[in-house]
N, C-alpha and C. Protein backbone atom coordinates (compact mmCIF):
# COMPACT_ATOMS: atom_id res chain seq x y z
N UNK A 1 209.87 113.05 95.87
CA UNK A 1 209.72 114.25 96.64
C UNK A 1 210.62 114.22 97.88
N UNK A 2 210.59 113.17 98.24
CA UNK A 2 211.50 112.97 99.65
C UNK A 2 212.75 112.16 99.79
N UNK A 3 213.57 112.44 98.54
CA UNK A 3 214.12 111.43 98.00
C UNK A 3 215.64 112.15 98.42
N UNK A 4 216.58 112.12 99.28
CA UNK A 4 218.03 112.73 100.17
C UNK A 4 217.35 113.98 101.11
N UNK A 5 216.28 113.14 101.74
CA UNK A 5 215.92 113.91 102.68
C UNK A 5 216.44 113.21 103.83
N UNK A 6 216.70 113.89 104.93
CA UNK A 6 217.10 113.13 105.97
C UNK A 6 215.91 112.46 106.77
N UNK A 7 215.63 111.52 107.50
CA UNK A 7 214.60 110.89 108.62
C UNK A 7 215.07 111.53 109.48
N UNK A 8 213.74 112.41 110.06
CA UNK A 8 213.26 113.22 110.97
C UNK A 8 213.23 112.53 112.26
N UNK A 9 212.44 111.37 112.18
CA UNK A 9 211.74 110.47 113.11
C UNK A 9 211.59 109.47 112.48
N UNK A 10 211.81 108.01 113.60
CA UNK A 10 211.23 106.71 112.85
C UNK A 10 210.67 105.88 113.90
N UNK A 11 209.22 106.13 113.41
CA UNK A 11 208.25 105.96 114.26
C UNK A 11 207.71 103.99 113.75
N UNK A 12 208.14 102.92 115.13
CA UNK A 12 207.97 101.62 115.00
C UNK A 12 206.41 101.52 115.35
N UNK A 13 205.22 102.06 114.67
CA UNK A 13 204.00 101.91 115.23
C UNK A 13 203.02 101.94 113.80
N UNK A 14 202.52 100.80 114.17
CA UNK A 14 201.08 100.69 112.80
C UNK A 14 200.41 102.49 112.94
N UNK A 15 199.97 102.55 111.72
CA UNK A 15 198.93 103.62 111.67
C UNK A 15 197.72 103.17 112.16
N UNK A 16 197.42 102.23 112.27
CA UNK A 16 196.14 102.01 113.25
C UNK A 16 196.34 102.70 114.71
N UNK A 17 197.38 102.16 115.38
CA UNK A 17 198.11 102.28 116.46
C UNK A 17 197.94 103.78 116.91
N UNK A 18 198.33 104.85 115.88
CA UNK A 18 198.81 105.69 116.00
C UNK A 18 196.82 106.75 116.80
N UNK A 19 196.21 105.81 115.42
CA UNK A 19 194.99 106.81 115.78
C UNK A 19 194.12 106.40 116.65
N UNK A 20 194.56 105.16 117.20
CA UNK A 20 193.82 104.56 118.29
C UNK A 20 194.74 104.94 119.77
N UNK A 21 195.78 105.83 120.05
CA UNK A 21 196.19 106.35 120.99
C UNK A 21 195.73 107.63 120.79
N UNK A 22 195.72 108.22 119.93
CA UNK A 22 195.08 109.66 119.82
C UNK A 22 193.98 110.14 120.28
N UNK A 23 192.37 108.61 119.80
CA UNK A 23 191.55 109.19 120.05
C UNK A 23 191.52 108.41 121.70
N UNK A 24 192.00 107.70 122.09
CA UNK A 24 191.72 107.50 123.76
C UNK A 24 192.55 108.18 124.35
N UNK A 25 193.24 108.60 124.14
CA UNK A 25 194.21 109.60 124.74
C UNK A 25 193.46 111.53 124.67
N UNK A 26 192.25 111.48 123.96
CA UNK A 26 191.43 113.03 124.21
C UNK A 26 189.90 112.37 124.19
N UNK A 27 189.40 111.04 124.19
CA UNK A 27 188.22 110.96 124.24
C UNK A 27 187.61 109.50 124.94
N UNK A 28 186.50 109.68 125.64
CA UNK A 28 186.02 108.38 126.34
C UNK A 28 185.45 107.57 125.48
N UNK A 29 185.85 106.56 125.51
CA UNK A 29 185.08 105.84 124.10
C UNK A 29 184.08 104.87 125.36
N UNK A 30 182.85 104.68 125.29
CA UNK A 30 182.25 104.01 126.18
C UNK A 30 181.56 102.78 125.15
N UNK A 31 181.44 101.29 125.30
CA UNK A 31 180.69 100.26 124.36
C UNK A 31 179.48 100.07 124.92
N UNK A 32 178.46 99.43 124.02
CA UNK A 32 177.62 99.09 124.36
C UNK A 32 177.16 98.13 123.21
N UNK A 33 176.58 97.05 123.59
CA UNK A 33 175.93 95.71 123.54
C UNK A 33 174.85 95.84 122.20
N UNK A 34 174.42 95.86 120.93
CA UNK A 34 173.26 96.20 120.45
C UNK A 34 173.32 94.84 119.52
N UNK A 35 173.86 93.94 119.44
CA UNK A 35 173.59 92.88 118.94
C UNK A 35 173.27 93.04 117.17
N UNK A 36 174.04 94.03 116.49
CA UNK A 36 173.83 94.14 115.35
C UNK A 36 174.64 93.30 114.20
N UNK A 37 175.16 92.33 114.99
CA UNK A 37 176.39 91.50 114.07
C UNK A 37 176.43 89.77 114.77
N UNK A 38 176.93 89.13 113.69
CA UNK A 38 177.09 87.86 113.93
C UNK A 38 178.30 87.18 113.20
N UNK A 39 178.76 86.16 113.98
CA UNK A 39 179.46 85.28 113.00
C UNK A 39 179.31 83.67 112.93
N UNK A 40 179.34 83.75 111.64
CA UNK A 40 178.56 82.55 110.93
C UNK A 40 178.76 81.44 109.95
N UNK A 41 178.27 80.59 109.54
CA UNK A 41 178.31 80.46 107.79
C UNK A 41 177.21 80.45 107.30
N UNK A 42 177.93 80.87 106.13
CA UNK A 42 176.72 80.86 105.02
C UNK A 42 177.15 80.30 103.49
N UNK A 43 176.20 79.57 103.20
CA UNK A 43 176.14 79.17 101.86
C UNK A 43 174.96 79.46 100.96
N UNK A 44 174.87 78.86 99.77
CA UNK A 44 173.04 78.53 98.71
C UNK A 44 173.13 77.04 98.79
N UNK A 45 172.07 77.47 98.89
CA UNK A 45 171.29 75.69 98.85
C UNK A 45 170.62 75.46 97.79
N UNK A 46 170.22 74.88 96.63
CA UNK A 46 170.02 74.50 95.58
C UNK A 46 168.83 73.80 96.31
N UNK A 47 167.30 74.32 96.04
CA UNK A 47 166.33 73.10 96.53
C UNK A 47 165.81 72.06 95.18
N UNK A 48 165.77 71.04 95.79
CA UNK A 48 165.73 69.55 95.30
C UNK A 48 164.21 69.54 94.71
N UNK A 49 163.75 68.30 94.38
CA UNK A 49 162.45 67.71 94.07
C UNK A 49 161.67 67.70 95.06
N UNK A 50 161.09 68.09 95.72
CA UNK A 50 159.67 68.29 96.68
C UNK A 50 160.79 68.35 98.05
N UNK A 51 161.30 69.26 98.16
CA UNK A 51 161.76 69.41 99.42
C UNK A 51 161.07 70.96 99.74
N UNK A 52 160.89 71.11 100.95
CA UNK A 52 160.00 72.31 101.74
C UNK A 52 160.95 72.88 102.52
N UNK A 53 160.54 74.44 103.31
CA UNK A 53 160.93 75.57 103.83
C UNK A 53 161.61 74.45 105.23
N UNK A 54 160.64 73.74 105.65
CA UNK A 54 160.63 72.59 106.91
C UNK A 54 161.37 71.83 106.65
N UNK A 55 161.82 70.69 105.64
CA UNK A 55 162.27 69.85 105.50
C UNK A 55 163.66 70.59 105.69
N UNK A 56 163.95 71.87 104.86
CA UNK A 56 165.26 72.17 104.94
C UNK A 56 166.13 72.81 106.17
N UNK A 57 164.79 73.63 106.93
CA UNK A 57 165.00 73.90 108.26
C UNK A 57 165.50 72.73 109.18
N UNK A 58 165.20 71.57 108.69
CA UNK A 58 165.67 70.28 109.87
C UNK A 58 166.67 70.14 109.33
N UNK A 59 167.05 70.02 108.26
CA UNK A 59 168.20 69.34 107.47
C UNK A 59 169.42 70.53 108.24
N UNK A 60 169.41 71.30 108.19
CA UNK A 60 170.43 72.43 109.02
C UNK A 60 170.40 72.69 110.35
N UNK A 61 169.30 72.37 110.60
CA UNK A 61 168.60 72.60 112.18
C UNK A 61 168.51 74.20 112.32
N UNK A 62 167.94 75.12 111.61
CA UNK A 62 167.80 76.42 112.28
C UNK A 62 166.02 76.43 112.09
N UNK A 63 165.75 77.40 112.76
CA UNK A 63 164.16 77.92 112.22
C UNK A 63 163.79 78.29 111.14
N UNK A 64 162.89 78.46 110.37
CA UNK A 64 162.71 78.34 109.50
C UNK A 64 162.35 79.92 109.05
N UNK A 65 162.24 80.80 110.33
CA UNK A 65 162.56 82.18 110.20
C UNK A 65 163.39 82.72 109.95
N UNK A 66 164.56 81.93 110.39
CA UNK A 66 165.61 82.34 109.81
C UNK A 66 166.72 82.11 108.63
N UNK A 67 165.47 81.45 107.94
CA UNK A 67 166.02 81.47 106.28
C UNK A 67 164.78 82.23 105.21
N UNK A 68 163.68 82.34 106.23
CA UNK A 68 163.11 83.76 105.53
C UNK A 68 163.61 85.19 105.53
N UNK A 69 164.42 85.22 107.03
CA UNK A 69 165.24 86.46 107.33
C UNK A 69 166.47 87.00 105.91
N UNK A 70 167.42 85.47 105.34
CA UNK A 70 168.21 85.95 104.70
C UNK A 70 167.85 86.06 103.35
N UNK A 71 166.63 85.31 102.87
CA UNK A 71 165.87 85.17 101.66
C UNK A 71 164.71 86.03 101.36
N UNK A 72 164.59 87.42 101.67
CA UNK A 72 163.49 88.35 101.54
C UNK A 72 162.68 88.23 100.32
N UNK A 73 163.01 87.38 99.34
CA UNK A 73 162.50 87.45 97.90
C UNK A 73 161.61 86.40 97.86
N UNK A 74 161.90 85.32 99.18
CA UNK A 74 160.67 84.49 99.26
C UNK A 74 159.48 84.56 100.53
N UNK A 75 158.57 84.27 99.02
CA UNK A 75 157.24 84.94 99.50
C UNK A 75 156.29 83.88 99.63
N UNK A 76 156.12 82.96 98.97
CA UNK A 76 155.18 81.69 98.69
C UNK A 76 156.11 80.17 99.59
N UNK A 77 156.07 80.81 100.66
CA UNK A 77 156.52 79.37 101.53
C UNK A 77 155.93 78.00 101.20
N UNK A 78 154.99 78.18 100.23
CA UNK A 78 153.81 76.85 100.61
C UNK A 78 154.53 75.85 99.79
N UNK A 79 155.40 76.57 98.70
CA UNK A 79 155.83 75.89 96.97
C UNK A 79 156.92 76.82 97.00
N UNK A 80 158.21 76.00 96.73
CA UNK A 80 159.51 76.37 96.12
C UNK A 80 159.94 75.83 95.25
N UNK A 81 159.88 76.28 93.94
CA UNK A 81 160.25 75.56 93.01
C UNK A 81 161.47 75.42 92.84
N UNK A 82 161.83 73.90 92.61
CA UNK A 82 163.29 72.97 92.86
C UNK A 82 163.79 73.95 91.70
N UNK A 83 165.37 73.67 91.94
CA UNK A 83 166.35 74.28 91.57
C UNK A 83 166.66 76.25 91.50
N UNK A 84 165.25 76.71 92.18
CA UNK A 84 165.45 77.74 93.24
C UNK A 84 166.86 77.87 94.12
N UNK A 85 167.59 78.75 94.37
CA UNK A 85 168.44 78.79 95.67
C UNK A 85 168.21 79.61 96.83
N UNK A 86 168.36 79.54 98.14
CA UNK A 86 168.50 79.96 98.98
C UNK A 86 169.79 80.34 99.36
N UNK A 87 169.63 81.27 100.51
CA UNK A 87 171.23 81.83 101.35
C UNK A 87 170.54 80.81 102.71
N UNK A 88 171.42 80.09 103.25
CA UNK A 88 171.40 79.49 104.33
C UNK A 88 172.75 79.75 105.20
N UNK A 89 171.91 80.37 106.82
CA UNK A 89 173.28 81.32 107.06
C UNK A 89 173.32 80.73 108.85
N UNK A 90 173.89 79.77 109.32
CA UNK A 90 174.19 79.57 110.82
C UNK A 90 175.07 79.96 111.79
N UNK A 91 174.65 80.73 112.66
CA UNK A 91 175.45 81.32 113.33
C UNK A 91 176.33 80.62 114.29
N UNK A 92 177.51 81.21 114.72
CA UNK A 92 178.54 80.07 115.21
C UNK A 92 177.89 79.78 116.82
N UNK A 93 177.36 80.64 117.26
CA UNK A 93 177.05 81.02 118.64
C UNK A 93 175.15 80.47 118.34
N UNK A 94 174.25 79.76 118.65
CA UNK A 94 173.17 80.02 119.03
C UNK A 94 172.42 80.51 120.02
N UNK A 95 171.70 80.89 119.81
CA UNK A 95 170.95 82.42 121.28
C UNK A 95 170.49 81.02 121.69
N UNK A 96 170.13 81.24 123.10
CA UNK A 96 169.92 80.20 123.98
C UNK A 96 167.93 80.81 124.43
C-alpha cells in the first residue's frame, strides 16, 4: 500500500513513548500505593511421606497462611496426602 510513497516524517520514538507524552501532556496522572502486586518466586512442591502444612512452612520459612493463600483447593490442613502439590510463592521483599 505504501510501497514509492515518499516519508512524510521519521519519527525516532517507541510507540510507547509516543502515548505516554500524549497522555501527560493533556492529563494528571496522580499514583497511589494499594499494594495489589508482588514480586517473587514461585514454584510446586511435591509433599513427601508425613510431611505437614508446618513442617513445610519452616522448610521455606513463610507462614503457613501464606501457602493456604496460593493453594485455595486446600481444605483439610490436618492430612495432605504425599505426592499432592502445592504452589509455594516467596516474596522478594518481606513485610516487616
Amino acid at each position: 500500500m505504501f510501497e514509492r510513497r515518499p516519508v512524510v516524517r521519521d519519527v525516532m520514538l517507541e510507540v510507547s513513548e509516543v502515548i505516554i507524552d500524549h497522555v501527560l501532556g493533556r492529563f494528571v496522572v496522580s499514583a497511589s500505593v494499594d499494594n495489589n502486586w508482588s514480586v517473587g518466586t514461585g514454584f510446586i512442591h511435591t509433599i513427601g511421606w508425613n510431611e505437614t502444612l508446618r513442617s513445610i512452612s519452616e522448610m521455606y520459612r513463610i507462614d503457613t497462611s501464606e501457602i493456604m493463600k496460593y493453594n485455595p483447593d486446600l481444605i483439610r490442613v490436618d492430612r495432605i496426602p504425599a505426592g499432592s502439590e502445592l504452589i509455594i510463592y516467596r516474596p522478594a521483599v518481606q513485610k516487616e
